[in-house]
N, C-alpha and C. Protein backbone atom coordinates (compact mmCIF):
# COMPACT_ATOMS: atom_id res chain seq x y z
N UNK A 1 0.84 -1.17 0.00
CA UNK A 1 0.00 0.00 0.00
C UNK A 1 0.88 1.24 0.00
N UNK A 2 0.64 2.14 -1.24
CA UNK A 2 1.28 3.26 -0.65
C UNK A 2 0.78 4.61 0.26
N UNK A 3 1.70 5.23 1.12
CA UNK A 3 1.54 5.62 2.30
C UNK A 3 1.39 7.34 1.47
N UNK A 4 0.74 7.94 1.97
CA UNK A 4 0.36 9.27 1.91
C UNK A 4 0.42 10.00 3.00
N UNK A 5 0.62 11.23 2.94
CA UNK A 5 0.73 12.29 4.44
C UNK A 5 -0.72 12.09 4.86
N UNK A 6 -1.91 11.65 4.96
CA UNK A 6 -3.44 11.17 5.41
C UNK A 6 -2.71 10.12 6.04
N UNK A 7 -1.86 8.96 5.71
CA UNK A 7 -1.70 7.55 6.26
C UNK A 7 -0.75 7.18 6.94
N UNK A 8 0.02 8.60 7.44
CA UNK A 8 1.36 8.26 8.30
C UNK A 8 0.95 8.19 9.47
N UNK A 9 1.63 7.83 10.39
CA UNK A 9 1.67 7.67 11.76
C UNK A 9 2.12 9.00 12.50
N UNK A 10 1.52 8.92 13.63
CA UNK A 10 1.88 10.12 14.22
C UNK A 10 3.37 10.90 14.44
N UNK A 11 3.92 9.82 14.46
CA UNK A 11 5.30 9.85 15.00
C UNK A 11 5.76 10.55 13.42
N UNK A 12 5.25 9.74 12.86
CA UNK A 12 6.07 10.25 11.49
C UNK A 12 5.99 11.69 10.77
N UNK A 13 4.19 11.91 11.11
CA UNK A 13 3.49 13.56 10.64
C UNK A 13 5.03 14.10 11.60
N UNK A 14 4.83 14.23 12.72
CA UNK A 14 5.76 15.24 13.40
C UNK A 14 7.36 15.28 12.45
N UNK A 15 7.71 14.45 11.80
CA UNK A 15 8.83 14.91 10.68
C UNK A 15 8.60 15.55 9.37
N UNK A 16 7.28 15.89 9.43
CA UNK A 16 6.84 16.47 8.04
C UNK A 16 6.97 17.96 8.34
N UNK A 17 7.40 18.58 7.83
CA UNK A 17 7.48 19.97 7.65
C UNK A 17 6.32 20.88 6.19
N UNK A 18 5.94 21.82 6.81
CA UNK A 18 5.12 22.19 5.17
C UNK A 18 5.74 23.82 5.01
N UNK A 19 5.23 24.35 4.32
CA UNK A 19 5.95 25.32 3.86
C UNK A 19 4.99 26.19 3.04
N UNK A 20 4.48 27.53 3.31
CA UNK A 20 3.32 28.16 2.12
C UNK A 20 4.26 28.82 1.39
N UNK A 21 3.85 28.90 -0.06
CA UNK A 21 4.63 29.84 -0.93
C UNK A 21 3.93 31.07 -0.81
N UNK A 22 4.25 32.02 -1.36
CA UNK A 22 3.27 33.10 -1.46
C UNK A 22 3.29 33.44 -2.88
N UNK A 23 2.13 34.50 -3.40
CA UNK A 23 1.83 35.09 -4.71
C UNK A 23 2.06 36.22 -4.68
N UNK A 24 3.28 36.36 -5.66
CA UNK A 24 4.42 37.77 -6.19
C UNK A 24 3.46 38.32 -7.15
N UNK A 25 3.46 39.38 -7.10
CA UNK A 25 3.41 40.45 -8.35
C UNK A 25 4.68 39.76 -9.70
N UNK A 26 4.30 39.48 -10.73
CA UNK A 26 5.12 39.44 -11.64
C UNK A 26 6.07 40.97 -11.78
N UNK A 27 5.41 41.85 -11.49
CA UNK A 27 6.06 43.20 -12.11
C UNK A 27 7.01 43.48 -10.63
N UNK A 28 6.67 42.48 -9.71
CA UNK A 28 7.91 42.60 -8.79
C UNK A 28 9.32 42.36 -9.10
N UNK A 29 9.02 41.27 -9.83
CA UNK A 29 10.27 40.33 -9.89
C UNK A 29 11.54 40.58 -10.80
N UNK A 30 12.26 40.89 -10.85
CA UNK A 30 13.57 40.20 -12.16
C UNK A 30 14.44 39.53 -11.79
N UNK A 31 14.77 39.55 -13.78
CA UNK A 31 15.43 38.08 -13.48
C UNK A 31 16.77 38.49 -12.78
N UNK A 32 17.69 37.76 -12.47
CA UNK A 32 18.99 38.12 -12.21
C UNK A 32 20.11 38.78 -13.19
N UNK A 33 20.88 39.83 -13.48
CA UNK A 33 21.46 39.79 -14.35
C UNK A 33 22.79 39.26 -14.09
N UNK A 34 22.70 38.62 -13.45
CA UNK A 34 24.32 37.75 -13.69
C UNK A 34 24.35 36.38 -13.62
N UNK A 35 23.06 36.34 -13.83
CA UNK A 35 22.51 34.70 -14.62
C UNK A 35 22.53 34.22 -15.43
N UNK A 36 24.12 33.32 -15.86
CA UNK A 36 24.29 33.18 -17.35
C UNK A 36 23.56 32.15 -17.80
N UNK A 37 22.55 31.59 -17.76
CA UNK A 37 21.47 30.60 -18.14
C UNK A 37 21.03 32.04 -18.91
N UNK A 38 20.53 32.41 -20.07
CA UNK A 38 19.89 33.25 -20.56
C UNK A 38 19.03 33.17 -21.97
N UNK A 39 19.84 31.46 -22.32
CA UNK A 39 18.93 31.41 -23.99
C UNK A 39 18.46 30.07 -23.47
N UNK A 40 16.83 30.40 -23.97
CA UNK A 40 15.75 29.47 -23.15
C UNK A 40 15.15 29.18 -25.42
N UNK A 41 15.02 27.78 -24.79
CA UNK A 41 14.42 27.79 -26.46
C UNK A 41 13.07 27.66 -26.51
N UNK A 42 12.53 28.85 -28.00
CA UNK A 42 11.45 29.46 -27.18
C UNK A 42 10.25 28.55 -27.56
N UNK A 43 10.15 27.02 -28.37
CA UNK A 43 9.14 26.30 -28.54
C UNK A 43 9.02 25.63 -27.05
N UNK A 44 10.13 25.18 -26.20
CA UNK A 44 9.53 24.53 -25.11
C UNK A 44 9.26 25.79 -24.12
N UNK A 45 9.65 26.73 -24.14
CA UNK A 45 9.09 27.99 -23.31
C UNK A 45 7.69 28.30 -23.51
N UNK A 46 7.14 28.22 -24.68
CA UNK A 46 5.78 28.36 -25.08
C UNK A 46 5.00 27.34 -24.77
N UNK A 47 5.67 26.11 -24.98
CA UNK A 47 4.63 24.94 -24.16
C UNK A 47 4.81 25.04 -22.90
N UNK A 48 5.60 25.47 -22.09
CA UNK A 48 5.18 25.51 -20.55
C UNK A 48 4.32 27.00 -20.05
N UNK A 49 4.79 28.18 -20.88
CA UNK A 49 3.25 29.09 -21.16
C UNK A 49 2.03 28.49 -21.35
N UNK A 50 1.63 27.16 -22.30
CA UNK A 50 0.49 27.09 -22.36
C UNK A 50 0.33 25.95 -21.30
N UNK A 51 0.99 25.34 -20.56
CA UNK A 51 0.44 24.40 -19.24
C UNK A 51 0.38 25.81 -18.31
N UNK A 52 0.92 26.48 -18.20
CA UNK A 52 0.79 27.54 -17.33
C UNK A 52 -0.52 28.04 -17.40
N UNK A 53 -0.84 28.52 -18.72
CA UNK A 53 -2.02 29.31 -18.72
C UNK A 53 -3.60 27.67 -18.06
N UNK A 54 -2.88 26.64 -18.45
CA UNK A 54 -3.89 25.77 -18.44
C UNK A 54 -4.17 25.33 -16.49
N UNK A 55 -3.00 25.43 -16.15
CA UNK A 55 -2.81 24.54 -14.54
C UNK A 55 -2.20 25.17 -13.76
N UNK A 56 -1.62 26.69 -14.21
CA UNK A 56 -1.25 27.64 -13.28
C UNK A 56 0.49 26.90 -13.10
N UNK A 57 1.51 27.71 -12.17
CA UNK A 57 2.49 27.26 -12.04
C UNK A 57 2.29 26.24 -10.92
N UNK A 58 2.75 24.74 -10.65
CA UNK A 58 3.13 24.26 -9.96
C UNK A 58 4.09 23.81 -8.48
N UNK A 59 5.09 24.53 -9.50
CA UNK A 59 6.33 24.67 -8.41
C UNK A 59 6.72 26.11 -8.14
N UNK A 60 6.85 26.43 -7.27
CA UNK A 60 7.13 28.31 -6.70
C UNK A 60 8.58 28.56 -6.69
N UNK A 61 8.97 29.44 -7.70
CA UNK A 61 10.05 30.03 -7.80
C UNK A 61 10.58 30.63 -6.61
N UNK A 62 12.16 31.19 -6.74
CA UNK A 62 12.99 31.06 -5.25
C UNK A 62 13.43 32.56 -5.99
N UNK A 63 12.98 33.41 -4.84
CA UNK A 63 13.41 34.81 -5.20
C UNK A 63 14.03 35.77 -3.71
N UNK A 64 15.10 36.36 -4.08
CA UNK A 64 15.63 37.06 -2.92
C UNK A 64 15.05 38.29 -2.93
N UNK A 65 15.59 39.35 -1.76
CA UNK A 65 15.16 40.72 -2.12
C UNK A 65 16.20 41.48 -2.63
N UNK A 66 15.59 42.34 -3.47
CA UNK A 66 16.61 43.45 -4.55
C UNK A 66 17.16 44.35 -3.57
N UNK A 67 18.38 44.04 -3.27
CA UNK A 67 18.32 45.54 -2.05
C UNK A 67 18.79 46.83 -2.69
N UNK A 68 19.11 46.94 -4.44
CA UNK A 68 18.68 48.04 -5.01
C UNK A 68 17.35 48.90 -5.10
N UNK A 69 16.36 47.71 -4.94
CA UNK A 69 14.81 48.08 -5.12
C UNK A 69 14.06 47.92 -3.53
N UNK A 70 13.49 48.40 -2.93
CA UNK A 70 13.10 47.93 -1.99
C UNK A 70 11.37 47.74 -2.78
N UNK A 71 10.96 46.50 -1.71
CA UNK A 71 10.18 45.59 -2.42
C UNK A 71 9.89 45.30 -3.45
N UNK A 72 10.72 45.11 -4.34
CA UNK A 72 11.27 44.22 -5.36
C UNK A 72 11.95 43.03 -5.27
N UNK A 73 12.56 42.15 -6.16
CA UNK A 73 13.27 40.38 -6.09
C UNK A 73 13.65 40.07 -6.82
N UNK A 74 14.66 39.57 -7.16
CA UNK A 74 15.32 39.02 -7.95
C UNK A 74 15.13 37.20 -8.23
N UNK A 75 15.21 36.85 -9.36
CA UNK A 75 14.83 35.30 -8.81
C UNK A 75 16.25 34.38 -8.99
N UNK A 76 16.36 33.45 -8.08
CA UNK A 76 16.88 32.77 -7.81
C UNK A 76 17.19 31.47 -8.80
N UNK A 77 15.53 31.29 -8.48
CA UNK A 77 15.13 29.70 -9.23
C UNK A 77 14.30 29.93 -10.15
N UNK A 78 14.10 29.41 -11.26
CA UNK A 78 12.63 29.66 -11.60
C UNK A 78 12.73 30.48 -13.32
N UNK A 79 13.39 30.81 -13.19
CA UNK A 79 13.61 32.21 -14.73
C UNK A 79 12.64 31.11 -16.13
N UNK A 80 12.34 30.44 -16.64
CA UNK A 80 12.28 29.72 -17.03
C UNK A 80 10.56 29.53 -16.81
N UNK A 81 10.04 29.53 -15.54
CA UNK A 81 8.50 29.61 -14.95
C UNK A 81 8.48 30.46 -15.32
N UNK A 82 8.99 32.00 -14.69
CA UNK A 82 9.01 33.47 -14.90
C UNK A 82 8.16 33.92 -16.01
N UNK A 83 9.54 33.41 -16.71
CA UNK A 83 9.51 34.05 -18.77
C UNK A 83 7.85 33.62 -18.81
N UNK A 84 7.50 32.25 -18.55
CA UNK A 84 6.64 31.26 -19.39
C UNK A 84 5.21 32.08 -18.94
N UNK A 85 5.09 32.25 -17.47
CA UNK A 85 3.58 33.07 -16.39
C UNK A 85 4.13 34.24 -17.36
N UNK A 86 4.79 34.99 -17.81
CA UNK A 86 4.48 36.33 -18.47
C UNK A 86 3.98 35.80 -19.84
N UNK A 87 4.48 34.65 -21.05
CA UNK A 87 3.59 34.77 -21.97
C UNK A 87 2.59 34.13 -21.83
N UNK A 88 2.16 33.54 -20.59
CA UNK A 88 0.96 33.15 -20.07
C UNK A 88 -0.14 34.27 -19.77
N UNK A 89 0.40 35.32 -19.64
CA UNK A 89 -0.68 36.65 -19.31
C UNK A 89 -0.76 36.52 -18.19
N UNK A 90 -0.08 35.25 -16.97
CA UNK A 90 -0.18 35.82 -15.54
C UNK A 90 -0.08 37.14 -15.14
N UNK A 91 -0.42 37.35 -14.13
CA UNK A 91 -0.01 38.46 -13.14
C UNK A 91 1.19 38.44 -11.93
N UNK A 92 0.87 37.11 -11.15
CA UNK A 92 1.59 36.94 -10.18
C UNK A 92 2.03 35.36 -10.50
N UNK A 93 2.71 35.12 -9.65
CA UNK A 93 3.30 33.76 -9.77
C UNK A 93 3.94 33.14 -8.27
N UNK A 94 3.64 32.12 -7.71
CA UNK A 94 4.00 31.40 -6.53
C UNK A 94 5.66 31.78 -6.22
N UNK A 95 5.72 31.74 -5.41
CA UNK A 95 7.42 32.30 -4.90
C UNK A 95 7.47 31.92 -3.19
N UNK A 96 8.71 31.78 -3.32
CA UNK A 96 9.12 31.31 -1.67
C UNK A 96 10.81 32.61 -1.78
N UNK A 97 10.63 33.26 -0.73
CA UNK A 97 11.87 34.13 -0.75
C UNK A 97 12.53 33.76 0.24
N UNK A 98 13.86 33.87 -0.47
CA UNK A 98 15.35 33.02 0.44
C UNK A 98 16.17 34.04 0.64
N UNK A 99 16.09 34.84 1.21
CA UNK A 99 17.39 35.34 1.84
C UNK A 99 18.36 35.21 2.05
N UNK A 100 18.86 33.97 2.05
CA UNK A 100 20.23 33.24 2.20
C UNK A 100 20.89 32.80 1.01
N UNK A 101 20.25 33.07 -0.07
CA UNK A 101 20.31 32.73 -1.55
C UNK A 101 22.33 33.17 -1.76
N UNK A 102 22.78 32.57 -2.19
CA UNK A 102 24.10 33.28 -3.16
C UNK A 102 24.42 33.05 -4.25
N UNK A 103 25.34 33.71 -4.47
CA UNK A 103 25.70 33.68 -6.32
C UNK A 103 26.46 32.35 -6.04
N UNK A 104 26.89 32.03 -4.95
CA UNK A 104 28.05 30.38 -4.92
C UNK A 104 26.45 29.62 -5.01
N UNK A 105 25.34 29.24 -4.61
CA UNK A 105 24.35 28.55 -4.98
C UNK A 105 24.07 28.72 -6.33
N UNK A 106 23.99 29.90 -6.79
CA UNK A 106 23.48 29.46 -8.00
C UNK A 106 24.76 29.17 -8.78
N UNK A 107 26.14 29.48 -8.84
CA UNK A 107 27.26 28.70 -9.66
C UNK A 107 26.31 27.38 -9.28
N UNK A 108 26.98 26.46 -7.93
CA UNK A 108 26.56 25.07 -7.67
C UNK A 108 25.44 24.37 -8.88
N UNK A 109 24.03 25.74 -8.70
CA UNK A 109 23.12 24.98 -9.19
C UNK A 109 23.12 24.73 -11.25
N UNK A 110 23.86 25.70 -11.09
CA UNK A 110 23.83 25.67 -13.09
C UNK A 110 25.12 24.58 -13.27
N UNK A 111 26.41 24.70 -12.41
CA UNK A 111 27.19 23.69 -13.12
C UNK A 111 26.68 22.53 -13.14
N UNK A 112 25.76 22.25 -11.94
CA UNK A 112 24.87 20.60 -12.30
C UNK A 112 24.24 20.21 -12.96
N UNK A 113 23.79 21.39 -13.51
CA UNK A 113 23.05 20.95 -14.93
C UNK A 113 23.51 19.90 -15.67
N UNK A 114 22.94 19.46 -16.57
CA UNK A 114 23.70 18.88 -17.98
C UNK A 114 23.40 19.19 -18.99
N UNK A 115 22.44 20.69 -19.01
CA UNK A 115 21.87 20.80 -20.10
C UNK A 115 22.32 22.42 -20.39
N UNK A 116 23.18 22.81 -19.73
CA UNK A 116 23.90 24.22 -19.99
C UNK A 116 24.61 24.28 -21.72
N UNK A 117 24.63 25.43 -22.38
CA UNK A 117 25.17 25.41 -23.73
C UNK A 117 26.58 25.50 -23.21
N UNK A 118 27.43 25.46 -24.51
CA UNK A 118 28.86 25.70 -24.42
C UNK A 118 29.01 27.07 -23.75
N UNK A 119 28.50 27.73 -24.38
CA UNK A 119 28.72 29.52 -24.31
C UNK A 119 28.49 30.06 -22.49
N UNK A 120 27.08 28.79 -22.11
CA UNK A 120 26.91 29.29 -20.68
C UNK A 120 28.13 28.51 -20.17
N UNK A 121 28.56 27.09 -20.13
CA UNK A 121 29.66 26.75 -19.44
C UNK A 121 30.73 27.83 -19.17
N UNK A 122 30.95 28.30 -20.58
CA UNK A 122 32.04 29.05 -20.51
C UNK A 122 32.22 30.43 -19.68
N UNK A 123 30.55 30.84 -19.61
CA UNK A 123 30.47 32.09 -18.96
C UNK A 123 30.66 31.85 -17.20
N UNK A 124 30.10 30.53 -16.68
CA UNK A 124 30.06 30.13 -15.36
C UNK A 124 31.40 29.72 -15.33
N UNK A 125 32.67 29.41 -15.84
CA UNK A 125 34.03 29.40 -15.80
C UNK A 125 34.48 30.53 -15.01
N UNK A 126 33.95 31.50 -16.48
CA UNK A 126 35.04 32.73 -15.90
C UNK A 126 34.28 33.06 -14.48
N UNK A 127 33.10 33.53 -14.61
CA UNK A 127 32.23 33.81 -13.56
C UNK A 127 32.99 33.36 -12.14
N UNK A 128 33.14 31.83 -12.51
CA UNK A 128 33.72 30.89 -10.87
C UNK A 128 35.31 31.48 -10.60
N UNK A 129 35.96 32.03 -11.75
CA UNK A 129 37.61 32.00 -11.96
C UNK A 129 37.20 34.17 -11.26
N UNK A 130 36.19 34.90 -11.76
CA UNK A 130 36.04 36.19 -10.95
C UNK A 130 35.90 36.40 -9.51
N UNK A 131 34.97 34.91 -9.58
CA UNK A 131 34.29 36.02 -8.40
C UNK A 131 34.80 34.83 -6.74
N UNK A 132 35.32 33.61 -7.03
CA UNK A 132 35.83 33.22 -5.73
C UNK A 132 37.28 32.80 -5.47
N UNK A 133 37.83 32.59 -4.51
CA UNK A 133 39.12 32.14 -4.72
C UNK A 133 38.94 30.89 -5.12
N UNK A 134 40.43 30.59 -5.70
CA UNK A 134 40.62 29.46 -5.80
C UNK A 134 40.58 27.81 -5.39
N UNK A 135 40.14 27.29 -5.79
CA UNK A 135 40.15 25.82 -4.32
C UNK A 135 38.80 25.69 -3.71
N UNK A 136 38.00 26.91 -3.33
CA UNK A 136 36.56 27.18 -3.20
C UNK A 136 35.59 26.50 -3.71
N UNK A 137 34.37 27.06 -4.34
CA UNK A 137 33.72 26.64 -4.63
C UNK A 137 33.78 25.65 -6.23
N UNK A 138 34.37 26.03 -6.60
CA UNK A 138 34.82 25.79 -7.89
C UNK A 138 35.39 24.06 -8.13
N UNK A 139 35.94 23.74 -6.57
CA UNK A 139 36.31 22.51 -6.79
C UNK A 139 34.88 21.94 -6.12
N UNK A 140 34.48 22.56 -5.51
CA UNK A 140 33.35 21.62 -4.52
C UNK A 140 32.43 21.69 -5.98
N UNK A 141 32.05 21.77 -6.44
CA UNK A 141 31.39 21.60 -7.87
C UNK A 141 32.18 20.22 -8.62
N UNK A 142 33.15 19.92 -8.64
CA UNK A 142 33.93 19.33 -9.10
C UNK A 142 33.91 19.49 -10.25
N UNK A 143 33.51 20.45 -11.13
CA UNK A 143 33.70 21.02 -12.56
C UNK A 143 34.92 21.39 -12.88
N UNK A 144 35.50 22.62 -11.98
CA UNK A 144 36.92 23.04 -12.38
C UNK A 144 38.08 22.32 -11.34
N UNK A 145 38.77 21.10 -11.25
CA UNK A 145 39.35 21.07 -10.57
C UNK A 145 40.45 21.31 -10.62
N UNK A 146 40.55 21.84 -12.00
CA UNK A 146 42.15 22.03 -12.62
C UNK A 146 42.28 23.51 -11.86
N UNK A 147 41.86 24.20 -11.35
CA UNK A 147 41.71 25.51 -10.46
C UNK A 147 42.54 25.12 -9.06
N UNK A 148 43.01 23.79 -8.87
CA UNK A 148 43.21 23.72 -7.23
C UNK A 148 44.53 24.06 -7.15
C-alpha cells in the first residue's frame, strides 16, 4: 500500500514539515542579471506558457530581495516559470523568498546541470575564476578542478 501524508503515523506527521509559498506580483520580480542561463528555447518555453495558462504554475520560484529596489526580487530559481507566467498573461506567480540565496548557490546549481550550452559553461568558468578564490567553490562543484 502506498503511504500518503493522510496515512502516516503520528510519529512520522511530526517529521513532516510544510511550507506556504506566497503570490508575487510578476512586475515585482527580475530576473537576475548575472545569470548566465539566458537562452531558453522558445518552442519549449511556449509549451510551458500554455500548461501555465492551463494549470497555473506548480512549483514556486525562489526569489531574494533586490536591495537596489526595496520591495522588489530578484529570482533565484525559476527564470524559465518566470519568462513562461508572463507569456501566459499571468499576473503573479508562486514564490518562496530566500534570503540566504548566493551567487556560490546558484554557480553550484547551473554547473549541475547537464543541459547548460557551451557559451553558458564558458560564462560560469570565468564567472567561478572572478568572483571566488581558488580551491573554493569551484572545486566543490567538481567542474573546475584544474583551479586547485
Amino acid at each position: 500500500m502506498k503511504k500518503t501524508a493522510g496515512t502516516l503515523k503520528t510519529t512520522q506527521k511530526d517529521k513532516i514539515s510544510t511550507v506556504a509559498s506566497l503570490e508575487l506580483a510578476l512586475d515585482l520580480i527580475e530576473e537576475d542579471p548575472n545569470q548566465p542561463r539566458n537562452e531558453f528555447d522558445p518552442v519549449t518555453l511556449q509549451e510551458l506558457a500554455d500548461t501555465i495558462r492551463l494549470r497555473g504554475v506548480k512549483t514556486p520560484i525562489s526569489v531574494h530581495p533586490n536591495l537596489q529596489k526595496d520591495g522588489y526580487f530578484i529570482i533565484n530559481h525559476g527564470a524559465r516559470r518566470f519568462r513562461a507566467s508572463i507569456l501566459a498573461g499571468k499576473e503573479s506567480i508562486p514564490a518562496f523568498i530566500d534570503s540566504d540565496y548566493t551567487q556560490s548557490d546558484q554557480l553550484i546549481e547551473n554547473l549541475q546541470r547537464d543541459n547548460l550550452t557551451p557559451r553558458e559553461r564558458v560564462e560560469e568558468r570565468g564567472s567561478c575564476q572572478r568572483n571566488w578564490k581558488i580551491g573554493s567553490v569551484c572545486v566543490t562543484t567538481s567542474q573546475f578542478t584544474e583551479f586547485t
